[in-house]
PDB file of N, CA and C in Angstrom:
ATOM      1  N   UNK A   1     115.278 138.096  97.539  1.00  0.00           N
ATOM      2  CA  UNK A   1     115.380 136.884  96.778  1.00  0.00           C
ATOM      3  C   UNK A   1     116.849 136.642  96.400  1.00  0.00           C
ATOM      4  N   UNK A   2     117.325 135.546  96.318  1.00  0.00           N
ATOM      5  CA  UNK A   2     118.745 134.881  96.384  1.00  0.00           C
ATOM      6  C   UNK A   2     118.782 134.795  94.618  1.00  0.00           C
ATOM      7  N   UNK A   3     119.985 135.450  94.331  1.00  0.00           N
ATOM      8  CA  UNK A   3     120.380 135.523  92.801  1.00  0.00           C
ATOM      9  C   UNK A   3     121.006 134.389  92.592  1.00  0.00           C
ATOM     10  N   UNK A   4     120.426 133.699  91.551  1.00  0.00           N
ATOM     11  CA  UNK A   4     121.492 132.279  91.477  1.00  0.00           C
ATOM     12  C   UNK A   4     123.199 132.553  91.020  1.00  0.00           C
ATOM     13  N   UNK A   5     123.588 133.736  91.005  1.00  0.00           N
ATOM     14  CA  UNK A   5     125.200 134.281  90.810  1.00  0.00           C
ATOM     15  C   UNK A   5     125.759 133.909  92.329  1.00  0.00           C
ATOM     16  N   UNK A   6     124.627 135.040  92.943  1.00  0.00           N
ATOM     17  CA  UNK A   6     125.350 134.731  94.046  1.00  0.00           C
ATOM     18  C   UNK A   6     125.280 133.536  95.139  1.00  0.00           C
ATOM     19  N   UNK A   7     124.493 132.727  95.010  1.00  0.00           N
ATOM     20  CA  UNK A   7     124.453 131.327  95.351  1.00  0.00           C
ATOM     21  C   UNK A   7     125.607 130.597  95.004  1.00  0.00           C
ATOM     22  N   UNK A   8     125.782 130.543  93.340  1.00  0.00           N
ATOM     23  CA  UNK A   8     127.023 129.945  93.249  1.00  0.00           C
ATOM     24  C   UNK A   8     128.235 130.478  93.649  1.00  0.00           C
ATOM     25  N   UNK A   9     128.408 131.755  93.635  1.00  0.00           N
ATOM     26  CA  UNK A   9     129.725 132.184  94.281  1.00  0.00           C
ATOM     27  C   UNK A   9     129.628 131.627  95.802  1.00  0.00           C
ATOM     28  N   UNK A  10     128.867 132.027  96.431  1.00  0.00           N
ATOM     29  CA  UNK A  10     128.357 131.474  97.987  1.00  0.00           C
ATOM     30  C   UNK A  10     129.204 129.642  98.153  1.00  0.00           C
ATOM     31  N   UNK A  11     128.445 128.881  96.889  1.00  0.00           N
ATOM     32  CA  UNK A  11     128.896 127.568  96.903  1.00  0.00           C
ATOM     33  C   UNK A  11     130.550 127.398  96.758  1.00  0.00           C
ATOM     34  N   UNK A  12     131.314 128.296  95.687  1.00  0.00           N
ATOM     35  CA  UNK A  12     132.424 128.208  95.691  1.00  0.00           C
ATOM     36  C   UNK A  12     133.587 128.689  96.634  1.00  0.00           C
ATOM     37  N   UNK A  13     132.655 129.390  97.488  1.00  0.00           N
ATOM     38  CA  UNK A  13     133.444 130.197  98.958  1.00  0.00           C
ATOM     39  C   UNK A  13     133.525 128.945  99.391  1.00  0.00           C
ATOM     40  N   UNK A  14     132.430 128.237  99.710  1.00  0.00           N
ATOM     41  CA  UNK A  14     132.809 126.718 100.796  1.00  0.00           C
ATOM     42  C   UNK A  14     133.000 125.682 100.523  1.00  0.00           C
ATOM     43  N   UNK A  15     133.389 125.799  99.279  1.00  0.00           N
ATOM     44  CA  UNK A  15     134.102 124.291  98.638  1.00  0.00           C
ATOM     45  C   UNK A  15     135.242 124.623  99.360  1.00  0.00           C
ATOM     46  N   UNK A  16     135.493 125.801  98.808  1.00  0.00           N
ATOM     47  CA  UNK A  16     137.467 126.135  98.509  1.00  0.00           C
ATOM     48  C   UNK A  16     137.706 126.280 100.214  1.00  0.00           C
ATOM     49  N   UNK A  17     136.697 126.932 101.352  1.00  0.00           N
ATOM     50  CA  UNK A  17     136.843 126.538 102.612  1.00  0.00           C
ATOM     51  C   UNK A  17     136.925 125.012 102.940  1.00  0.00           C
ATOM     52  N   UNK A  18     136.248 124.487 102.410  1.00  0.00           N
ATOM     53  CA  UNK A  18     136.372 123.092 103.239  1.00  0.00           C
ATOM     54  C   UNK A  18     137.510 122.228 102.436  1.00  0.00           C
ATOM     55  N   UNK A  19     138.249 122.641 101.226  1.00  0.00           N
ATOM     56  CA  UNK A  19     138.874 121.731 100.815  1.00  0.00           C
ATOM     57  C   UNK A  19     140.576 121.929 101.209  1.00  0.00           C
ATOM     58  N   UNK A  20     140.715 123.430 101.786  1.00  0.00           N
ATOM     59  CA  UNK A  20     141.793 123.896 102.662  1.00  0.00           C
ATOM     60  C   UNK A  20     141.829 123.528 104.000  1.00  0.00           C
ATOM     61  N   UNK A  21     140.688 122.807 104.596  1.00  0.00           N
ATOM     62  CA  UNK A  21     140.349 122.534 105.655  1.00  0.00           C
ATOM     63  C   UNK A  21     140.325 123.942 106.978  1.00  0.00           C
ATOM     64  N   UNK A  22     139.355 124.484 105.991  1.00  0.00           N
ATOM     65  CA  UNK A  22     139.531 126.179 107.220  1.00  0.00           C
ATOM     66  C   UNK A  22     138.317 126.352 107.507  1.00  0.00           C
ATOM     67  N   UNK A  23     137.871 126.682 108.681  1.00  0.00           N
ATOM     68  CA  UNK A  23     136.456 127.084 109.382  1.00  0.00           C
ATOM     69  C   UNK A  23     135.862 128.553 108.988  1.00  0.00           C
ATOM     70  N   UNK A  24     134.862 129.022 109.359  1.00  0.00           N
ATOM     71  CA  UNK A  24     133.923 129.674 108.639  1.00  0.00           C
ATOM     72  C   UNK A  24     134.870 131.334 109.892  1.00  0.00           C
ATOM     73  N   UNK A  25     135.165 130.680 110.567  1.00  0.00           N
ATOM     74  CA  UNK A  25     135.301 131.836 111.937  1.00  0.00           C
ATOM     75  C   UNK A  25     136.762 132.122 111.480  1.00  0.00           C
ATOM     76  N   UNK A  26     137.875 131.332 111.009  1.00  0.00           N
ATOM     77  CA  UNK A  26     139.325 131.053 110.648  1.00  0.00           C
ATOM     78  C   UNK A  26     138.981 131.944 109.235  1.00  0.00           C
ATOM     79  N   UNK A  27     138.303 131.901 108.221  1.00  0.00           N
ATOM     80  CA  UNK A  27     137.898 132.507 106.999  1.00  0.00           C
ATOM     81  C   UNK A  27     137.737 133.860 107.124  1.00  0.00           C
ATOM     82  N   UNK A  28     136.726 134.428 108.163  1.00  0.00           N
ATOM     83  CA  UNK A  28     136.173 135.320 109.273  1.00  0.00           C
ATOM     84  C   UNK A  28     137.397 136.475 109.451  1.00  0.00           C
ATOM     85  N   UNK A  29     138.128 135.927 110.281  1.00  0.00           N
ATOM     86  CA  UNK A  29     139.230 135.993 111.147  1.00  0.00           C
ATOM     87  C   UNK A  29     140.182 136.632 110.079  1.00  0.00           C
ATOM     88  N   UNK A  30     140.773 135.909 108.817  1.00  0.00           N
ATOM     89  CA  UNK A  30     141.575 136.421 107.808  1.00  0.00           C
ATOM     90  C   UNK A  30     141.151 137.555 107.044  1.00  0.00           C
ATOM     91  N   UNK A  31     139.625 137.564 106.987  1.00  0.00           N
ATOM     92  CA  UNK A  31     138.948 138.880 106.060  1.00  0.00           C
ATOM     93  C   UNK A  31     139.037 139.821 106.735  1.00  0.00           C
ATOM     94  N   UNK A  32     138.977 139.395 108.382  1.00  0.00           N
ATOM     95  CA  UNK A  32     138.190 140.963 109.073  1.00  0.00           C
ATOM     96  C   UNK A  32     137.086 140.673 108.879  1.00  0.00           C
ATOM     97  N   UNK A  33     135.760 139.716 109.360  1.00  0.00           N
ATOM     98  CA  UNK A  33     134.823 140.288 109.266  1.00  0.00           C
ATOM     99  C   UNK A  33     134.353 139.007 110.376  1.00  0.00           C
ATOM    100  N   UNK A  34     132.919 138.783 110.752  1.00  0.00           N
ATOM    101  CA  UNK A  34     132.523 137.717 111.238  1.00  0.00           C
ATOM    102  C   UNK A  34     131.518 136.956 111.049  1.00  0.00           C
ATOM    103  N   UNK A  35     131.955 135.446 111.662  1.00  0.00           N
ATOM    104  CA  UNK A  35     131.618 134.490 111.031  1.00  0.00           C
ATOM    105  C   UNK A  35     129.767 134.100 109.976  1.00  0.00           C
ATOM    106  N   UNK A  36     129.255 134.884 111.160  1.00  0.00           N
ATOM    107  CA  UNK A  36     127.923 134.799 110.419  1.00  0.00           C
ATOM    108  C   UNK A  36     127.916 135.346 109.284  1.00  0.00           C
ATOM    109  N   UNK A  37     128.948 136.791 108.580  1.00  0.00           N
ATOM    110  CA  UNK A  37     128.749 137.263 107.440  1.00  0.00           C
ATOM    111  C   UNK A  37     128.971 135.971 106.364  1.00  0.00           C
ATOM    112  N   UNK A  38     130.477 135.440 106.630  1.00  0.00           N
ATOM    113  CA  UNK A  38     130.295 134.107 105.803  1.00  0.00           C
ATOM    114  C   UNK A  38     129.778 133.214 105.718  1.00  0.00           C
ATOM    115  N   UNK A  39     128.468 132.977 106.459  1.00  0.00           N
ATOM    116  CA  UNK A  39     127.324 132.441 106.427  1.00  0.00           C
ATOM    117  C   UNK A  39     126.402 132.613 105.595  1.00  0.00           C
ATOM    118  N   UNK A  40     126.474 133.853 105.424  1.00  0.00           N
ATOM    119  CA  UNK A  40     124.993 134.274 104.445  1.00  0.00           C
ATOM    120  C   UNK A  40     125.999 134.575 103.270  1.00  0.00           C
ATOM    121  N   UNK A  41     127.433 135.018 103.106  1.00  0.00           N
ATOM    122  CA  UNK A  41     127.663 134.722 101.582  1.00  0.00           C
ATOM    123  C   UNK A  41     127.919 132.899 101.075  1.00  0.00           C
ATOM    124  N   UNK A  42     128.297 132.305 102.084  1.00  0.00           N
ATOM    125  CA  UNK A  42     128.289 131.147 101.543  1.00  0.00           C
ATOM    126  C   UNK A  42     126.415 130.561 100.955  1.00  0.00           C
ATOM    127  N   UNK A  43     125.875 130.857 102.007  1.00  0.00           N
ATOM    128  CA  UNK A  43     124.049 130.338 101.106  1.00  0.00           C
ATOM    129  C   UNK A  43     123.560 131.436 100.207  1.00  0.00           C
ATOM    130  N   UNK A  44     124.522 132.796  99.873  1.00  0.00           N
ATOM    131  CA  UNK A  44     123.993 133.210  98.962  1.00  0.00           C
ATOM    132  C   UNK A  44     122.741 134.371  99.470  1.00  0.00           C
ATOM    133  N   UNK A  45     122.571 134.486 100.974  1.00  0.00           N
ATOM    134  CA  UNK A  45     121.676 135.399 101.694  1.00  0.00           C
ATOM    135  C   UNK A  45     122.463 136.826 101.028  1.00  0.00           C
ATOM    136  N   UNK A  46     123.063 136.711 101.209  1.00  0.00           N
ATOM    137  CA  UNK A  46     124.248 138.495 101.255  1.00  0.00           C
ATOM    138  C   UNK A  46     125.024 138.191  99.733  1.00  0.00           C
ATOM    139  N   UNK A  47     125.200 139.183  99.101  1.00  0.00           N
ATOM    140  CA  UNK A  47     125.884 139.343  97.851  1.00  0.00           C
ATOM    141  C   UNK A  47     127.252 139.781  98.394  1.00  0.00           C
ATOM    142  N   UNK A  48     128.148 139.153  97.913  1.00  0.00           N
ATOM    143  CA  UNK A  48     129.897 139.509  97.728  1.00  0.00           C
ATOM    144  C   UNK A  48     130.277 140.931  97.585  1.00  0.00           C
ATOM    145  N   UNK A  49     130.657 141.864  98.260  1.00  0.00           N
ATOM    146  CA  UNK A  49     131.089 143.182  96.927  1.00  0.00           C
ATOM    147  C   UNK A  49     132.155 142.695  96.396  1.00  0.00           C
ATOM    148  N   UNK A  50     133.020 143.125  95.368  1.00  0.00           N
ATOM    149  CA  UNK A  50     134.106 142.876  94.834  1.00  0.00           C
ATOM    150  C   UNK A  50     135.437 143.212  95.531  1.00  0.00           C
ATOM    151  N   UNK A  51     135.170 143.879  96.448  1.00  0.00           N
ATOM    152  CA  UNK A  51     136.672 143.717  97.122  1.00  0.00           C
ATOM    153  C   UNK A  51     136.663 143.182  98.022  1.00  0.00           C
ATOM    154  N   UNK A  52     135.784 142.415  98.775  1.00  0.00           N
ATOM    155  CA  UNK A  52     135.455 141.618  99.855  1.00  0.00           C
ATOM    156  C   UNK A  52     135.780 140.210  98.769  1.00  0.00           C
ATOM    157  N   UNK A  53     135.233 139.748  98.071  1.00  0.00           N
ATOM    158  CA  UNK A  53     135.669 138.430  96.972  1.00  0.00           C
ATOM    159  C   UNK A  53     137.099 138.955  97.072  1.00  0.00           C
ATOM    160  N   UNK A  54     137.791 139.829  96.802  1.00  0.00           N
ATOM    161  CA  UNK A  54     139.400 139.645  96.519  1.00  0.00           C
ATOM    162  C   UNK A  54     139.530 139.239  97.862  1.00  0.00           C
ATOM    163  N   UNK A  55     139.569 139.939  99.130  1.00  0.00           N
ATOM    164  CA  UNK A  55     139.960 139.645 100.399  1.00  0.00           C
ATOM    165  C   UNK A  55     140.053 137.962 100.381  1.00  0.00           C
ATOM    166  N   UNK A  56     138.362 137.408 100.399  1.00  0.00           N
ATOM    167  CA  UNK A  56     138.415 136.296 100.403  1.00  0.00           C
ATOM    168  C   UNK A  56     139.401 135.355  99.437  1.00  0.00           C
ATOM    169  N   UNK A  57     139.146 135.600  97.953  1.00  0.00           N
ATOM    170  CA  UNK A  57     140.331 134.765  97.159  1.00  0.00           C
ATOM    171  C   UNK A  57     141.319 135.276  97.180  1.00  0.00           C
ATOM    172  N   UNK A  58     142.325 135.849  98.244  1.00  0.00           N
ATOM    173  CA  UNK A  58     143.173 135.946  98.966  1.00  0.00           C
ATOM    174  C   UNK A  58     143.917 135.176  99.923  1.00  0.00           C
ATOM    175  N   UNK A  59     142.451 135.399 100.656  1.00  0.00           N
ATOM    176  CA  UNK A  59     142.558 134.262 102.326  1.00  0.00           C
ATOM    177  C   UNK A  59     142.602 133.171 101.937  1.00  0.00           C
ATOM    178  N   UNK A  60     141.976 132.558 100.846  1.00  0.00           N
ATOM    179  CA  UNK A  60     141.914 131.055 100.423  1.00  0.00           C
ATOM    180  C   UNK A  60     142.918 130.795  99.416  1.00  0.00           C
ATOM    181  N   UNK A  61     143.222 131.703  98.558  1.00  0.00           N
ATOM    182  CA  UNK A  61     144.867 131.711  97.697  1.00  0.00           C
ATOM    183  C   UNK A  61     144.096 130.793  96.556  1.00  0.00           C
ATOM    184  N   UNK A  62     143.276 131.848  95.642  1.00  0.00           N
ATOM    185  CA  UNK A  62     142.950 131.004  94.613  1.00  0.00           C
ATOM    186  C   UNK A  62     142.640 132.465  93.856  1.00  0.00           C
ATOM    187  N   UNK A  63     142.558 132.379  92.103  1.00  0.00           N
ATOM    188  CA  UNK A  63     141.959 134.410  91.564  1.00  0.00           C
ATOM    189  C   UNK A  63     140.979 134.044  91.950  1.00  0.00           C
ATOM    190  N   UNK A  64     140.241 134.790  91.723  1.00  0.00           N
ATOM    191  CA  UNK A  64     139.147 135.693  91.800  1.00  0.00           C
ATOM    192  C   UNK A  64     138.182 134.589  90.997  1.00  0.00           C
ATOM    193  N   UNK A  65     138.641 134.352  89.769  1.00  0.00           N
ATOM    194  CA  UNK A  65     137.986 133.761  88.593  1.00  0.00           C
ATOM    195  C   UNK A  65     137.389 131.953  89.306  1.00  0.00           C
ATOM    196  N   UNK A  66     138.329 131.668  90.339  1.00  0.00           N
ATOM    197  CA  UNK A  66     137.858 130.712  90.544  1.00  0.00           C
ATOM    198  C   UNK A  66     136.259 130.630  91.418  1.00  0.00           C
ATOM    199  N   UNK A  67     135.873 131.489  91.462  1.00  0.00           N
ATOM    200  CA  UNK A  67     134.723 131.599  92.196  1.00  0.00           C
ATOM    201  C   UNK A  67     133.226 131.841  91.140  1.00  0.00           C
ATOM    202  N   UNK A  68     133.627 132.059  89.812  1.00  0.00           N
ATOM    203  CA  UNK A  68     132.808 131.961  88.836  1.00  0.00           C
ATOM    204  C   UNK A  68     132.685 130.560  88.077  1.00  0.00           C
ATOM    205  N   UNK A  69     133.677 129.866  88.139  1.00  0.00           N
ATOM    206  CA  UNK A  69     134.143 129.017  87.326  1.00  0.00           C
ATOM    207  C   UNK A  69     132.642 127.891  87.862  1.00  0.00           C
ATOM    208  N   UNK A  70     132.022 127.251  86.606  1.00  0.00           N
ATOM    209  CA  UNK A  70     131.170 126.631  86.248  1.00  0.00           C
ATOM    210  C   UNK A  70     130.171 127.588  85.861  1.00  0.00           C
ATOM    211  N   UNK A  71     129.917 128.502  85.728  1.00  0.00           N
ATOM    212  CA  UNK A  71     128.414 129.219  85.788  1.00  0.00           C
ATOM    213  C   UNK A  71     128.422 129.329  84.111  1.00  0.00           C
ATOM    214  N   UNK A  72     127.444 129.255  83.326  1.00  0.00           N
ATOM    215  CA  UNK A  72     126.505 128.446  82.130  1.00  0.00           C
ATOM    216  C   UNK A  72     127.256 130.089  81.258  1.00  0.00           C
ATOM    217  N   UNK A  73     127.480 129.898  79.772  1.00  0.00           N
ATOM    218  CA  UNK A  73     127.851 130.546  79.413  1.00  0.00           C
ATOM    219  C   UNK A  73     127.184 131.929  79.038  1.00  0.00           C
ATOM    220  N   UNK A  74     127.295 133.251  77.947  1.00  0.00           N
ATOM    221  CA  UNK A  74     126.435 133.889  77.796  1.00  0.00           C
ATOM    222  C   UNK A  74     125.319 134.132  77.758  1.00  0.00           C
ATOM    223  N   UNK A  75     124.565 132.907  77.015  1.00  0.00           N
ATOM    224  CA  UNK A  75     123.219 132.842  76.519  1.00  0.00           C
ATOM    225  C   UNK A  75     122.553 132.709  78.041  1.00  0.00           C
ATOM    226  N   UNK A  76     123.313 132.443  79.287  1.00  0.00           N
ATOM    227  CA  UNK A  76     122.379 132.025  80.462  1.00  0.00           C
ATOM    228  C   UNK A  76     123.585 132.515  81.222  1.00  0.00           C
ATOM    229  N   UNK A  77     123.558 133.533  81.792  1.00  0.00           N
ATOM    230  CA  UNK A  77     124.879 133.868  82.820  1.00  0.00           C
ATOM    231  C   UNK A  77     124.630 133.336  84.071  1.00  0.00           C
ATOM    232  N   UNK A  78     123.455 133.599  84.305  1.00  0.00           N
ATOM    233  CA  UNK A  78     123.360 133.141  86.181  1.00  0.00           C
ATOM    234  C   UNK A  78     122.913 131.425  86.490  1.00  0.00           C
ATOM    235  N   UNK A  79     123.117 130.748  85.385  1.00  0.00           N
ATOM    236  CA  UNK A  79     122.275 129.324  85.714  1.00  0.00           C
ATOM    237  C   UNK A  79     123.716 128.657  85.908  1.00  0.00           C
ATOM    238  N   UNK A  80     123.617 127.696  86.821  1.00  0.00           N
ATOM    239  CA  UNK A  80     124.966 126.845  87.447  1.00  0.00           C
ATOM    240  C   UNK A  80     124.931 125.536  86.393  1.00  0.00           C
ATOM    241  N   UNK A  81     126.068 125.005  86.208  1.00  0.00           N
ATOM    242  CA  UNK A  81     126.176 123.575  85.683  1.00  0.00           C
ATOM    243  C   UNK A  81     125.228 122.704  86.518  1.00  0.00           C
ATOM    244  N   UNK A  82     124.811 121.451  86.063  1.00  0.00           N
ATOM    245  CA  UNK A  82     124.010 120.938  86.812  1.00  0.00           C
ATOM    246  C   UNK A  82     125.598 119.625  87.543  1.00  0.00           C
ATOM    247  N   UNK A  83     125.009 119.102  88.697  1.00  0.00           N
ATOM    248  CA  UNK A  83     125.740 117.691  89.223  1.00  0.00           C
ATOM    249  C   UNK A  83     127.059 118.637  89.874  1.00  0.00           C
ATOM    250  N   UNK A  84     127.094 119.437  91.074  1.00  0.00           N
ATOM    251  CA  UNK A  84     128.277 119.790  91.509  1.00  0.00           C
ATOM    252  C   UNK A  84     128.935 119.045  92.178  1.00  0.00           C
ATOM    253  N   UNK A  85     130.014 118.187  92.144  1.00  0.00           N
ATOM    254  CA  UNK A  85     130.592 117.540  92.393  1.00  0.00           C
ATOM    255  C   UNK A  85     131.323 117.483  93.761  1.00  0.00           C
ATOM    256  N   UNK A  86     131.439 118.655  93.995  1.00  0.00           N
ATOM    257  CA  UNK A  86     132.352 118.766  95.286  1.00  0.00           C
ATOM    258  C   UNK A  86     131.130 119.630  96.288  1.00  0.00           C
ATOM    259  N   UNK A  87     129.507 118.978  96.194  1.00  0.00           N
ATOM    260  CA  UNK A  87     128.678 119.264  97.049  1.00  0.00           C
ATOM    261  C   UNK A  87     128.433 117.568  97.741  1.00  0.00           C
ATOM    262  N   UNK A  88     128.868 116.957  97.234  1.00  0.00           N
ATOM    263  CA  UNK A  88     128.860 115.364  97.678  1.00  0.00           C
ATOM    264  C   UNK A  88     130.200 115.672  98.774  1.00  0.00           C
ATOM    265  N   UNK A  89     129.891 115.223 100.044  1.00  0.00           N
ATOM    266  CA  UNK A  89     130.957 115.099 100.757  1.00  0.00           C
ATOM    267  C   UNK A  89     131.981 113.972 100.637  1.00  0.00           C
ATOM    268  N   UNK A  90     131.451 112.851 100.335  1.00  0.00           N
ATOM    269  CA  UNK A  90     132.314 111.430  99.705  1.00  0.00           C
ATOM    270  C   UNK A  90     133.342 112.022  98.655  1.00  0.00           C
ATOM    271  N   UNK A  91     133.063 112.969  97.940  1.00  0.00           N
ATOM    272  CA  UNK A  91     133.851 113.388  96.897  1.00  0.00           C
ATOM    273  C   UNK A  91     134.888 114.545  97.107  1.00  0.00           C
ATOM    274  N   UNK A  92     134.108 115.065  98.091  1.00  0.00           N
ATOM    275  CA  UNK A  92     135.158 116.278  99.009  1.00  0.00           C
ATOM    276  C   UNK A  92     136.069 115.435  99.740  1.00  0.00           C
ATOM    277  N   UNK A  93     135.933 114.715 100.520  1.00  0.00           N
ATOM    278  CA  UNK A  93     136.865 114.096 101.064  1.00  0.00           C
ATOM    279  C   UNK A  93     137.805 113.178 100.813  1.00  0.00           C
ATOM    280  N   UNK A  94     137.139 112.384  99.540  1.00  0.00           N
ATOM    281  CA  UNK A  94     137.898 111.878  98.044  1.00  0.00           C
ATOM    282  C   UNK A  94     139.183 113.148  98.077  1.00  0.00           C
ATOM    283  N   UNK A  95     139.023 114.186  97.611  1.00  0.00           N
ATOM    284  CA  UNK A  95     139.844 115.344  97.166  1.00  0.00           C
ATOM    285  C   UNK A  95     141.030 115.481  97.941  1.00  0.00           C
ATOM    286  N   UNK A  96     140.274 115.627  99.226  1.00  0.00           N
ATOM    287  CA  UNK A  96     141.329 115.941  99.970  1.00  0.00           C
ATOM    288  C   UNK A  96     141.874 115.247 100.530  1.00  0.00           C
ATOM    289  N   UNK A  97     142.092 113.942 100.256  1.00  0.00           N
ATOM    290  CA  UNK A  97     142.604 112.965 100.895  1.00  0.00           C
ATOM    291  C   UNK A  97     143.821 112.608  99.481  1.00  0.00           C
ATOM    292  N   UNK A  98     143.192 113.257  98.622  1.00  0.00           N
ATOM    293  CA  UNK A  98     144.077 112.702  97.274  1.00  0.00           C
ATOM    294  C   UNK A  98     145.479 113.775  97.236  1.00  0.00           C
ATOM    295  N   UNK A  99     144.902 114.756  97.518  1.00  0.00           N
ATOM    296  CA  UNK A  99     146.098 115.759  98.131  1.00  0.00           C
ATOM    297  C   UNK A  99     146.954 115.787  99.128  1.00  0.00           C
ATOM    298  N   UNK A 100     146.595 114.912  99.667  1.00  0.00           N
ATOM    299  CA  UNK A 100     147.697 114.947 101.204  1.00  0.00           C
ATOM    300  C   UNK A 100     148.681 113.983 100.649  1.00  0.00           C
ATOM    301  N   UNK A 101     147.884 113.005  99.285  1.00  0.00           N
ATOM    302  CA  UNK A 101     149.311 112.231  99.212  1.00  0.00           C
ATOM    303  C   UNK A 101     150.306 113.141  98.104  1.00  0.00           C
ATOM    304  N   UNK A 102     151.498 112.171  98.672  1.00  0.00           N
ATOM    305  CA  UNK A 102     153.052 113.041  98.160  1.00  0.00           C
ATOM    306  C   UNK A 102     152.888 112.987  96.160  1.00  0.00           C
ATOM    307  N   UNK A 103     153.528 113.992  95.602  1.00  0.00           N
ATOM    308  CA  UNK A 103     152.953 113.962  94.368  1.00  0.00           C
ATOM    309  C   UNK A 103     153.377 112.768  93.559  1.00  0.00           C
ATOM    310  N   UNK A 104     154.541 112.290  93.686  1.00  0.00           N
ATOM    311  CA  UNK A 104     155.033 111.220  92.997  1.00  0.00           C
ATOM    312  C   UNK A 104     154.094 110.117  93.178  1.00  0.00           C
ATOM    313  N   UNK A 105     153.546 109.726  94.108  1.00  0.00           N
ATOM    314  CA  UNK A 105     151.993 108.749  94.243  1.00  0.00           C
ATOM    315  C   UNK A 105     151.201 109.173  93.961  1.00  0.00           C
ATOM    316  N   UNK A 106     150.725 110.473  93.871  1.00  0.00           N
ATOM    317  CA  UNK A 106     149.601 110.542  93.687  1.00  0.00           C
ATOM    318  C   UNK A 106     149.532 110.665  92.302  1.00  0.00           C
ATOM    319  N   UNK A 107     150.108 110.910  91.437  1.00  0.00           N
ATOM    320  CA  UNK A 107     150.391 111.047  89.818  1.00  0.00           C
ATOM    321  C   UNK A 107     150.220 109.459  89.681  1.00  0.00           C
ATOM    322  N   UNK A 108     151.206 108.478  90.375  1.00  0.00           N
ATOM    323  CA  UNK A 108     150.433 107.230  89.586  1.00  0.00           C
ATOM    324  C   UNK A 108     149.077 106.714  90.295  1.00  0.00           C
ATOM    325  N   UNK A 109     148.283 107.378  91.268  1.00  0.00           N
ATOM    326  CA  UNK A 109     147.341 107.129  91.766  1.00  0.00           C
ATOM    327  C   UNK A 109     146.240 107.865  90.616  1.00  0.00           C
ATOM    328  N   UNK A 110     146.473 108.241  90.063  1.00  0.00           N
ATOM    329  CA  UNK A 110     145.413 108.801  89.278  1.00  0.00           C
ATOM    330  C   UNK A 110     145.792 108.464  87.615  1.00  0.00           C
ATOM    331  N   UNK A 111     146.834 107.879  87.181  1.00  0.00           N
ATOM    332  CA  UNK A 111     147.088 107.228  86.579  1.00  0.00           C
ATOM    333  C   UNK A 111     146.469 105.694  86.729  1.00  0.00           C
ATOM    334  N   UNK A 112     146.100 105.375  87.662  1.00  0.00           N
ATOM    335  CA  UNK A 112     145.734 104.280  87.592  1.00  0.00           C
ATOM    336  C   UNK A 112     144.184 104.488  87.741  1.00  0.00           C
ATOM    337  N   UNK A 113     143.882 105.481  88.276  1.00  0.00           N
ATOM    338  CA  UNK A 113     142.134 105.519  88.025  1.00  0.00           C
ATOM    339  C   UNK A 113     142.066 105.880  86.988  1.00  0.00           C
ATOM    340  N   UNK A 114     142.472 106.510  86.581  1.00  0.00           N
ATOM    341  CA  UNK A 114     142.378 106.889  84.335  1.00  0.00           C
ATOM    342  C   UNK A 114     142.283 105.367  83.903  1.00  0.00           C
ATOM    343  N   UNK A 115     143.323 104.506  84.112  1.00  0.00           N
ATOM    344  CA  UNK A 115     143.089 102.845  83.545  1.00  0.00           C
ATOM    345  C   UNK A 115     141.339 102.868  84.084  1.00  0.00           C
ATOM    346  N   UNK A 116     141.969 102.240  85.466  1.00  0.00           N
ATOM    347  CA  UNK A 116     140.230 101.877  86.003  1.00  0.00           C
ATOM    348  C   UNK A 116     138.965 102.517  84.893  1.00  0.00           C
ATOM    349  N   UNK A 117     138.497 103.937  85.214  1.00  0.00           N
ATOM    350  CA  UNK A 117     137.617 104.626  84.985  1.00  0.00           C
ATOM    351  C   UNK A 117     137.655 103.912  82.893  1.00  0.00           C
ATOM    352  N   UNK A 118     138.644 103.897  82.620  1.00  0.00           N
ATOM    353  CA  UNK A 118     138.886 103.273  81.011  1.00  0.00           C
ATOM    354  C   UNK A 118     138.163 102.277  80.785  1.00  0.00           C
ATOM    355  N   UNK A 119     138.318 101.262  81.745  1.00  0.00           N
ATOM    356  CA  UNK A 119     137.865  99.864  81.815  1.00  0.00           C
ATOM    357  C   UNK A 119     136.613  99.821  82.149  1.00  0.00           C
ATOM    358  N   UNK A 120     136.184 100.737  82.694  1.00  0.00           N
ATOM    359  CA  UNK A 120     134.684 100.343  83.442  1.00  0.00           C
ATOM    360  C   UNK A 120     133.445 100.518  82.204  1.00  0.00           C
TER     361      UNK A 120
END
């Protein structure tokens, strides 16, 4: 049975893959291991050990911590925030499209959706 910990870690392996724009075999390839293993940690089939998570938030260049980040506080450790945002692909690709621009635009590009989003 799939631990909802490791589901969400699973989910945060392939955000942070797809928002670097890196393949599951390229991910694979940097750990040492292959591709199907990051298959079943991304759905959460296979549990992470902890030095395999460093390898990975390594390969992807983010801590460690970012792979917990949303999960419900003490009173409920393993339950996920609800509405993940960057499971909508419109919104993933939102992201990464907002990143490719140069920072000086993109600071007033999001300055100006702060107005927008104000107004609405």
């Amino acid at each position: 049975m799939k631990h909802p910990v490791d589901v969400h870690v699973g989910k945060r392996i392939r955000h942070r893959r797809w928002m670097i724009g890196m393949t599951q075999q390229q991910l694979a390839d940097k750990v040492g291991i292959k591709f199907q293993q990051i298959q079943k940690y991304e759905t959460g089939m296979n549990r992470v050990s902890a030095s395999r998570l460093w390898d990975i938030a390594d390969a992807v260049d983010v801590p460690i911590s970012f792979f917990f980040e949303g999960l419900a506080g003490d009173s409920a450790p393993a339950r996920e925030v609800s509405g993940d945002i960057l499971a909508d692909k419109e919104a993933l690709a939102l992201v990464r499209s907002y990143y490719a621009i140069p920072e000086a635009q993109r600071r007033r590009l999001f300055e100006l959706a702060k107005v927008l989003s104000d107004a609405a």
